[in-house]
Protein backbone atom coordinates (compact mmCIF):
# COMPACT_ATOMS: atom_id res chain seq x y z
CA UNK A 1 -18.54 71.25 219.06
CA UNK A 2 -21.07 73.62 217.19
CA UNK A 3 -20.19 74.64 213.65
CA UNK A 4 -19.65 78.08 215.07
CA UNK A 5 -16.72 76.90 217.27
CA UNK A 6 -15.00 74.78 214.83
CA UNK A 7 -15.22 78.00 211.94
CA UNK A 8 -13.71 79.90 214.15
CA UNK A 9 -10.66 77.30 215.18
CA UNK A 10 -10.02 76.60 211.66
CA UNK A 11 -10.05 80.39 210.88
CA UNK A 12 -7.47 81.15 213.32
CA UNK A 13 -3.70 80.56 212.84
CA UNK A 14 -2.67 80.81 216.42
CA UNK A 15 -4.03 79.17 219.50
CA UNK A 16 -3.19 79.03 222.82
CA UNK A 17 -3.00 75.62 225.18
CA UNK A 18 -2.15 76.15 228.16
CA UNK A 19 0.08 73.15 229.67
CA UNK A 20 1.29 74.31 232.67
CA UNK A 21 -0.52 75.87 235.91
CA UNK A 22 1.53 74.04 238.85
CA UNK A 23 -0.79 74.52 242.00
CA UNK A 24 -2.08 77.58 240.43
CA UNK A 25 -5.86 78.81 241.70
CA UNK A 26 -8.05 77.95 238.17
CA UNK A 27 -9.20 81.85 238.71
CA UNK A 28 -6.12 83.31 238.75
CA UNK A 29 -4.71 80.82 235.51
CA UNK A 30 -8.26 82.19 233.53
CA UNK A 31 -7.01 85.34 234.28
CA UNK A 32 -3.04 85.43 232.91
CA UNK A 33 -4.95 83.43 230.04
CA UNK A 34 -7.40 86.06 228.98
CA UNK A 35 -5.28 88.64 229.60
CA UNK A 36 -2.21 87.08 227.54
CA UNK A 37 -5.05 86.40 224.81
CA UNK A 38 -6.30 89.82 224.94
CA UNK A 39 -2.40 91.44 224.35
CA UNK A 40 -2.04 88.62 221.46
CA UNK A 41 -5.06 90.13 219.87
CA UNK A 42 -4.02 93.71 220.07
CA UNK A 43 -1.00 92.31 218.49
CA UNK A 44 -2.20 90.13 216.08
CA UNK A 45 -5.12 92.09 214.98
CA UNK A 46 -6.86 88.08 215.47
CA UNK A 47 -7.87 86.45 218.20
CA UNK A 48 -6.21 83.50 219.30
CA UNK A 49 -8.34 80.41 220.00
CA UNK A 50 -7.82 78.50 223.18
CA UNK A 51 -7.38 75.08 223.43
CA UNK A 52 -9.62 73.29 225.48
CA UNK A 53 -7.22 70.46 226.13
CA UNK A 54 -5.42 71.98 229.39
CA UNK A 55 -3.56 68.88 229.61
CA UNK A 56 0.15 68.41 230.81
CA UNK A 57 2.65 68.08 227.89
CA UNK A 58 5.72 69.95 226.69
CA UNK A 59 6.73 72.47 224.51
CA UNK A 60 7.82 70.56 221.45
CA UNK A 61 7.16 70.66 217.93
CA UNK A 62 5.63 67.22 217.81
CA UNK A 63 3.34 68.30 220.55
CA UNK A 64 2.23 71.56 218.95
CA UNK A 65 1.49 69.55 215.85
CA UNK A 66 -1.26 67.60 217.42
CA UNK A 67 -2.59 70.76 218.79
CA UNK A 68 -2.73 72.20 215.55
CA UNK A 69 -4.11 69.36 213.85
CA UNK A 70 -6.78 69.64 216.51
CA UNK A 71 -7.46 73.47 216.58
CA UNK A 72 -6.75 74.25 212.97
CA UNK A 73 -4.12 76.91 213.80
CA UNK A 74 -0.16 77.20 212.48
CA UNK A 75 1.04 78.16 215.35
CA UNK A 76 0.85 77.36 218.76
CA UNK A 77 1.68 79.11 222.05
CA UNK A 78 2.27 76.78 224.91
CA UNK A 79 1.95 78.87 228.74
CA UNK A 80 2.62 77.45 231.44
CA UNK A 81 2.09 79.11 235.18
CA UNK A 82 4.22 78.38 238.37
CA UNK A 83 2.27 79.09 241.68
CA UNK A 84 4.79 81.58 244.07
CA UNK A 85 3.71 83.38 247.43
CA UNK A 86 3.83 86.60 246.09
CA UNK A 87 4.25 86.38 241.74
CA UNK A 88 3.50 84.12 239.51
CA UNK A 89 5.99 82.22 236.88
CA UNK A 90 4.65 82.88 233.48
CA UNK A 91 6.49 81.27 230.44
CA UNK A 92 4.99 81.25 226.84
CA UNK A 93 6.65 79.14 224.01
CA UNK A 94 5.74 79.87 220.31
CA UNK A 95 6.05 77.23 217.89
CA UNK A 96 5.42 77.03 214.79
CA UNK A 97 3.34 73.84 213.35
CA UNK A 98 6.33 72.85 211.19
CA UNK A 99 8.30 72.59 213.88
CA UNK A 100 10.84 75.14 213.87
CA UNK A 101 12.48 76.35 217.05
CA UNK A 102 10.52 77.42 219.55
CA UNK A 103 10.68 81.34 220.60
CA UNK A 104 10.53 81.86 224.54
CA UNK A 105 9.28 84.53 226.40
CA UNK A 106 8.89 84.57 230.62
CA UNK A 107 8.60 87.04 233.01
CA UNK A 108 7.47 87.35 236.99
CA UNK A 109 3.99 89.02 237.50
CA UNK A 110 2.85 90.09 241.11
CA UNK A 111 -0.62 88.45 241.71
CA UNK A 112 -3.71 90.92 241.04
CA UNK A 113 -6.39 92.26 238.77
CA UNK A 114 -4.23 92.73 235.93
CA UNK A 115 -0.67 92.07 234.50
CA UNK A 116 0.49 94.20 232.43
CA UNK A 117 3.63 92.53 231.66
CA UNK A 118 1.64 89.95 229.58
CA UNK A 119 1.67 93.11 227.29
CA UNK A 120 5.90 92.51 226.93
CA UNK A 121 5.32 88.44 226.52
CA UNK A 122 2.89 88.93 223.66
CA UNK A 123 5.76 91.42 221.64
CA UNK A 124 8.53 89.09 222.47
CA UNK A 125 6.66 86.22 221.61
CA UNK A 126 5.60 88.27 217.91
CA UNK A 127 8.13 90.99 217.34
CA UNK A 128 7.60 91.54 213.93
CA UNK A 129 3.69 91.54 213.81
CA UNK A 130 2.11 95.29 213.26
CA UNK A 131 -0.45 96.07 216.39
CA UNK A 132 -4.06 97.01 215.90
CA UNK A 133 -3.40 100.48 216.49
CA UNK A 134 -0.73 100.89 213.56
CA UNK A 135 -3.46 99.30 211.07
CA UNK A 136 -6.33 101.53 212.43
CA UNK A 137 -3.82 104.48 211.85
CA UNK A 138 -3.00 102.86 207.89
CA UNK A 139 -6.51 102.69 207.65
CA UNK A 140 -7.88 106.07 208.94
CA UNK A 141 -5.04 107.77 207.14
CA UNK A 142 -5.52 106.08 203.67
CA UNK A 143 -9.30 106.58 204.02
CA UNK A 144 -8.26 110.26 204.34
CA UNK A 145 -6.11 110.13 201.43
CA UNK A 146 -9.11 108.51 199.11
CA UNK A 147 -12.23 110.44 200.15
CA UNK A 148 -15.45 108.59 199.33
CA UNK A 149 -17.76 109.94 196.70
CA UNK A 150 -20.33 107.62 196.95
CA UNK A 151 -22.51 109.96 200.30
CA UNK A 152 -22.81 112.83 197.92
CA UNK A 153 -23.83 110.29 194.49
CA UNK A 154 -26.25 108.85 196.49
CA UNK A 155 -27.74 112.00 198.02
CA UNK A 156 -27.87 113.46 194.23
CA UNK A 157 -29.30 110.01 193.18
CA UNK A 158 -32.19 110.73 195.50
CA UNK A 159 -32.83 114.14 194.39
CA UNK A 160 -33.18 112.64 190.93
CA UNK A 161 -36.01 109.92 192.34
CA UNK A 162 -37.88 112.90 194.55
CA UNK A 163 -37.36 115.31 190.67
CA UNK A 164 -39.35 112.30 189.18
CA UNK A 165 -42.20 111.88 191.80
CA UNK A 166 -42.62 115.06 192.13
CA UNK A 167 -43.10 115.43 188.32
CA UNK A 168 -45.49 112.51 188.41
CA UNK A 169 -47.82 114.13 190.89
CA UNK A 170 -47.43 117.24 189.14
CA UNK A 171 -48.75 115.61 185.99
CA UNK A 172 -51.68 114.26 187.99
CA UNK A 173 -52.96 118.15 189.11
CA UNK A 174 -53.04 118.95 185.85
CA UNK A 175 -55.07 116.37 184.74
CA UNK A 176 -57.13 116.61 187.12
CA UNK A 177 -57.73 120.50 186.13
CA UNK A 178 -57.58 120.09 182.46
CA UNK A 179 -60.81 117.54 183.65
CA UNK A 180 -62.77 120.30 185.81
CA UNK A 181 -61.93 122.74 182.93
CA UNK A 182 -63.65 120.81 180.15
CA UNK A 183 -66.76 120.81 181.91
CA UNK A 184 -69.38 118.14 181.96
CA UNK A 185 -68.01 116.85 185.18
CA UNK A 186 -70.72 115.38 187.46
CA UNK A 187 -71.52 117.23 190.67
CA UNK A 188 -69.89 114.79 192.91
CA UNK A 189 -66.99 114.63 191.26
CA UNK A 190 -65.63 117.78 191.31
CA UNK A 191 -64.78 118.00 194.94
CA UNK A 192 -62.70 115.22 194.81
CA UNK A 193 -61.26 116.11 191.52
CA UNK A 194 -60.38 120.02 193.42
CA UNK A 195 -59.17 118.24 195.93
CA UNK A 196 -56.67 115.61 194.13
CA UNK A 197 -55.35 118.78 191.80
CA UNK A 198 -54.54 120.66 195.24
CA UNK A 199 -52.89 117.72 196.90
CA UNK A 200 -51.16 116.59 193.93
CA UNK A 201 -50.13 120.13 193.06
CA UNK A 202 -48.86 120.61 197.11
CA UNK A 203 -46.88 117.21 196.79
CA UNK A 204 -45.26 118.14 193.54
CA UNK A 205 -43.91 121.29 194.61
CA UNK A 206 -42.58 119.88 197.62
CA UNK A 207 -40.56 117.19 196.05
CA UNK A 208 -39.59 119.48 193.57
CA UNK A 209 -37.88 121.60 196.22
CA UNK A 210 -36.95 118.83 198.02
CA UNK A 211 -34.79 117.86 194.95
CA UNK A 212 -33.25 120.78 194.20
CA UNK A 213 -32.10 120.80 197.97
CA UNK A 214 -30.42 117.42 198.02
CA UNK A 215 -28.88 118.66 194.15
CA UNK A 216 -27.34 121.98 195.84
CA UNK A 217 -26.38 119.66 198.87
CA UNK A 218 -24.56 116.53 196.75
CA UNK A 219 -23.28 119.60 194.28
CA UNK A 220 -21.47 121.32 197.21
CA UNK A 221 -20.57 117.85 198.95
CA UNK A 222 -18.72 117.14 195.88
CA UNK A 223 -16.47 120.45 195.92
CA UNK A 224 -15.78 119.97 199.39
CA UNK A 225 -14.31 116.38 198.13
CA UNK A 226 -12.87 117.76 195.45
CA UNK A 227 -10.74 120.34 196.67
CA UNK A 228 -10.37 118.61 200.30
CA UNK A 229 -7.25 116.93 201.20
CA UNK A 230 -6.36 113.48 199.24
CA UNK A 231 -8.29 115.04 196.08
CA UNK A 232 -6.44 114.00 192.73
């Protein structure tokens, strides 16, 4: 088993083994499985890991103690699948690795692409467990209550850094002048030295307006923080 594998077991505190699938077509149990693993996950806000072991046994606290011992997880959710003509018996049991009594969910699902009752097994299975929608809703509506100053910091951080450069080159077109200005500069030197004081002189004025721009830019960013809503 690769070391990512076995991280991801031992991070996970439920998995899945599946101990039951009758005369079942191995497509169709895949199926109920990933679709059972994707509600848990919805549910969960985790992924459940599934057991590789697909072997017979049944629901019972000693058995879901050797699954967890093997998979890492606290909890384990035995399924198990009964082949009909038409629907297919699906019964979960969820048991807890200390062995505590085990909480049963079943239900009939018509054979197809998708079984959306699976939905109903994973919340009776976890009733008290908040979905991934509710905690993307905490989240989005506490990261509107606490608006984030660091954007507009970091924008007036950089205007300080292009302020400084542009000062630098500055400093270099007028030394370069103050040069050509005190005379005794050698004929081949003074187009280069004209042309370092112009290009220093056009950098420095462009970094100088590119700082004031992001300054204006992180100044009004700020307000907008400030006296948006959440603001202390």
């Amino acid at each position: 088993m690769s070391t990512t594998i076995l991280a991801a077991l031992i991070a996970s505190t439920v998995t899945i083994h599946v101990s039951e699938t009758s005369d079942l077509a191995s497509d169709e149990a895949k199926s109920i499985v990933s679709e059972l693993s994707a509600a848990l996950t919805s549910r969960l806000d985790e992924a459940p890991v599934l057991d590789s072991d697909w072997s017979k046994c049944a629901p019972s606290a000693q058995n879901a103690e050797a699954v967890a011992r093997r998979t890492g997880a606290t909890e384990v959710v035995f399924l198990e699948l009964y082949d009909a003509p038409s629907r297919i018996r699906v019964v979960a049991s969820r048991i807890a690795s200390e062995g505590s009594a085990p909480l049963v969910a079943e239900t009939d699902t018509p054979r197809g692409l998708s079984h959306p009752e699976l939905v109903k097994i994973a919340e009776r299975l976890f009733p008290t467990m908040r979905s991934s929608s509710e905690l993307s809703m905490s989240t989005s509506v506490s990261s509107r209550e606490a608006p984030s100053r660091l954007g507009p910091v970091t924008v007036l951080v950089a205007g300080g850094v292009a302020l400084g450069a542009g000062l630098w080159f500055g400093a270099k077109s007028v030394s370069a002048r103050d040069e050509l200005a005190g005379g005794g500069v050698p004929t081949d030197r003074i187009r280069p030295l004209v042309d370092e004081a112009n290009g220093n002189a056009l950098l420095g004025n462009v970094l100088f307006t590119t700082a004031g721009a992001l300054a204006v830019g992180a100044l009004v960013w700020l307000a907008m923080i400030e006296s948006g809503p959440g603001a202390e």
